[in-house]
Protein backbone atom coordinates (compact mmCIF):
# COMPACT_ATOMS: atom_id res chain seq x y z
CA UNK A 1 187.37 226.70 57.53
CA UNK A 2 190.65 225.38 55.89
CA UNK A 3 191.31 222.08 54.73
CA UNK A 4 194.27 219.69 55.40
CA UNK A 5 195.47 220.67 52.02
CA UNK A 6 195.44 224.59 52.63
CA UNK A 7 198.99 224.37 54.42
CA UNK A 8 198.47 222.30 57.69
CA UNK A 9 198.21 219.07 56.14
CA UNK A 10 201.58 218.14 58.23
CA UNK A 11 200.65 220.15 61.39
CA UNK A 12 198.92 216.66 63.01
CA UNK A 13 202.42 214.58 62.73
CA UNK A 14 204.25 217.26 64.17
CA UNK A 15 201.98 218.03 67.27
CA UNK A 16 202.06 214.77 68.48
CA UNK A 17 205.94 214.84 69.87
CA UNK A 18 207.13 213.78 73.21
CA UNK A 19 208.10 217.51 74.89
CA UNK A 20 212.00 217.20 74.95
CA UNK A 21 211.89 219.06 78.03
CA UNK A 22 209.01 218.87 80.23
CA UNK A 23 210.33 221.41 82.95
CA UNK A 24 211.61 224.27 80.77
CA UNK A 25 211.04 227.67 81.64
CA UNK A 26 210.17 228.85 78.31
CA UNK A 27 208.10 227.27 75.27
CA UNK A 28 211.25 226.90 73.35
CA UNK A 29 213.97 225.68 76.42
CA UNK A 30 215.52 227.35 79.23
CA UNK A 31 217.28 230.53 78.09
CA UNK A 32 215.46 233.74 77.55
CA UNK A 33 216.72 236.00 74.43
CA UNK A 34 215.62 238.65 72.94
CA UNK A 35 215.58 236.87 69.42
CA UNK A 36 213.26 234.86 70.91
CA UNK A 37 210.44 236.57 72.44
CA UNK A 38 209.01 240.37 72.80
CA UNK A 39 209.43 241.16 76.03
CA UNK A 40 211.25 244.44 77.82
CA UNK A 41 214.48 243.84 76.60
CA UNK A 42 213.29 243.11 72.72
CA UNK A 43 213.22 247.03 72.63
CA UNK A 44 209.90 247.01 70.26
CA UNK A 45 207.71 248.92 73.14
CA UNK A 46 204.65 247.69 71.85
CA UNK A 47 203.14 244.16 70.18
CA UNK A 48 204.27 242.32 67.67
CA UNK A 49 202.61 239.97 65.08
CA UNK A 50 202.78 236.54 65.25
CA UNK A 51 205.99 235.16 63.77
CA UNK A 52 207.91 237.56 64.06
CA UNK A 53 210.29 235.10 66.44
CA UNK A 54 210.00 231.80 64.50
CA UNK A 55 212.80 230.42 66.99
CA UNK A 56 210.90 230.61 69.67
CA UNK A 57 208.32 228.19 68.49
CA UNK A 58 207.62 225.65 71.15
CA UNK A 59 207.83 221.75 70.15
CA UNK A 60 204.15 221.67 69.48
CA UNK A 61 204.65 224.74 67.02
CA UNK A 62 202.77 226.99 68.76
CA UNK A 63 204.43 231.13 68.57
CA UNK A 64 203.93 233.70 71.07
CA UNK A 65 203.06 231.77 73.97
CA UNK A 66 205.72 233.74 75.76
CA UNK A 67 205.40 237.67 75.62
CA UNK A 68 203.94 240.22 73.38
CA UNK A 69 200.61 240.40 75.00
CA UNK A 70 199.02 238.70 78.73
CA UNK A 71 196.72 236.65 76.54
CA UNK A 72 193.11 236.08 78.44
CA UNK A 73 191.91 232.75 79.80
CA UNK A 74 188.08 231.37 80.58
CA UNK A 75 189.37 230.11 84.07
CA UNK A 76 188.64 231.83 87.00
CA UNK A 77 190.88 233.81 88.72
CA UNK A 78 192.05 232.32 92.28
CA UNK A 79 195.01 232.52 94.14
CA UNK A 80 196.17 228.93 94.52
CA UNK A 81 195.59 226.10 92.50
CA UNK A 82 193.59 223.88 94.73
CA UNK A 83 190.64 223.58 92.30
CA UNK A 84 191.96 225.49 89.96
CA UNK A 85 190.37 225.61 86.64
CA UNK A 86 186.76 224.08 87.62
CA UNK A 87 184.86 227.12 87.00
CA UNK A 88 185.37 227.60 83.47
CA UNK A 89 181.75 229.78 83.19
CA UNK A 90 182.61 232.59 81.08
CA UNK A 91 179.71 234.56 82.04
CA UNK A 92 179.79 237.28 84.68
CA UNK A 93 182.34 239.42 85.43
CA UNK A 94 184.54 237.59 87.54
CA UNK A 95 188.11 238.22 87.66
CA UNK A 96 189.70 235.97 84.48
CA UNK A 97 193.55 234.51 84.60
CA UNK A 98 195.70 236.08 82.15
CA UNK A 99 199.06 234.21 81.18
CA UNK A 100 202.20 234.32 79.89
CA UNK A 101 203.38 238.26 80.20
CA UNK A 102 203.82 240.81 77.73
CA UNK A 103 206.29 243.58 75.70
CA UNK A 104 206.46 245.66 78.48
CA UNK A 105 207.59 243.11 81.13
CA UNK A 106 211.23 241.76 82.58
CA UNK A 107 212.48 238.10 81.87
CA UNK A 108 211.12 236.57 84.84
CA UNK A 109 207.98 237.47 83.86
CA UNK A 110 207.63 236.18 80.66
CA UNK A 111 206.50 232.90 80.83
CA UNK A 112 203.47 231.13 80.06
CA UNK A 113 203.41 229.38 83.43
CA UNK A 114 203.18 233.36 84.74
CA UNK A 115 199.46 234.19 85.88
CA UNK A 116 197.54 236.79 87.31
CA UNK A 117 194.27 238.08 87.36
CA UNK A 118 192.12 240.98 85.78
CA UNK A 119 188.47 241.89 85.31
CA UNK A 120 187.02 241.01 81.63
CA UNK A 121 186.29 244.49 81.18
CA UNK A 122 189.63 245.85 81.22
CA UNK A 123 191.19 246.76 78.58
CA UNK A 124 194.87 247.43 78.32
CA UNK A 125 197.32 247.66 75.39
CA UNK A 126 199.42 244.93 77.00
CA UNK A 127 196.35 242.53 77.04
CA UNK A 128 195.10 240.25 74.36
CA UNK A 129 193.95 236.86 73.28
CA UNK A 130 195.07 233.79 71.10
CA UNK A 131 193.24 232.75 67.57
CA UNK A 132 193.67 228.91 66.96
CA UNK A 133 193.03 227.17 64.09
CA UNK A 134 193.19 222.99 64.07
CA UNK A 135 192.54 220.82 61.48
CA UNK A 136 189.01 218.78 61.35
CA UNK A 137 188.51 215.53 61.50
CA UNK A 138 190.86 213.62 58.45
C-alpha cells in the first residue's frame, strides 16, 4: 500500500474540484483529438499504457477514461437505465456493462458515457479493466 508521502500526497486537494464542465463529451472537454485519446484515428492499432496522453487527463486526474480499451464494470447489463446499477452482484455470468470504447473505435464512440454489454467470459483484445489506487485515511 503507498503512503501519502510516496507521490500522492497532493492527489486529495486536487480531486476535490468543482467539474468546469459538467456536460462535456469527453473527460478532458468537448473536442476529440488524437493527442488526446487512443482511439481509431490515433493510428496505434492496439493499447496503449496509461499516460501516454497526459492532456487528456480529466479534472479529477484520472487518464484513459476515454479509449484504449472498453474497460469492464460490476453493473449489470440492461438496456435502459430505469434501475440501472442496483444489481451490482458480481457473481454469475450475467452480461456486465463495459464503458468508454476502445483503439479500434470512431470518435463518437469514445466516450466514457458509451456502454454496452458483454458476457464476463469474453475475452477480447479491445477489452480491459481499470487499477485504482487512493490514498488511506490521513
Amino acid at each position: 500500500m503507498l503512503a501519502l508521502d510516496d507521490g500522492l500526497a497532493g492527489a486529495p486537494d486536487r480531486m476535490l474540484v468543482k467539474s468546469p464542465n459538467p456536460l462535456r463529451c469527453y473527460p478532458w472537454d468537448d473536442g476529440l483529438d488524437p493527442d488526446l485519446s487512443n482511439y481509431l484515428d490515433t493510428g496505434f492499432g492496439t493499447t496503449s499504457a496509461v499516460g501516454c496522453f497526459p492532456d487528456g487527463v480529466s479534472p479529477y486526474w484520472v487518464e484513459e477514461l476515454s479509449g484504449n480499451v472498453w474497460e469492464w464494470c460490476t453493473t449489470k447489463w440492461q438496456m435502459s437505465y430505469v434501475g440501472y446499477g442496483d444489481d451490482t452482484d458480481v457473481k454469475g455470468d450475467a452480461s456486465r456493462v463495459l464503458r468508454g470504447g476502445s483503439f479500434a473505435l470512431d470518435p463518437r464512440h469514445v466516450r466514457c458515457a458509451r456502454r454496452l454489454g458483454s458476457i464476463p467470459d469474453r475475452r477480447h483484445r479491445e477489452v480491459g479493466f481499470r487499477v485504482v489506487v487512493s490514498p488511506g485515511p490521513a
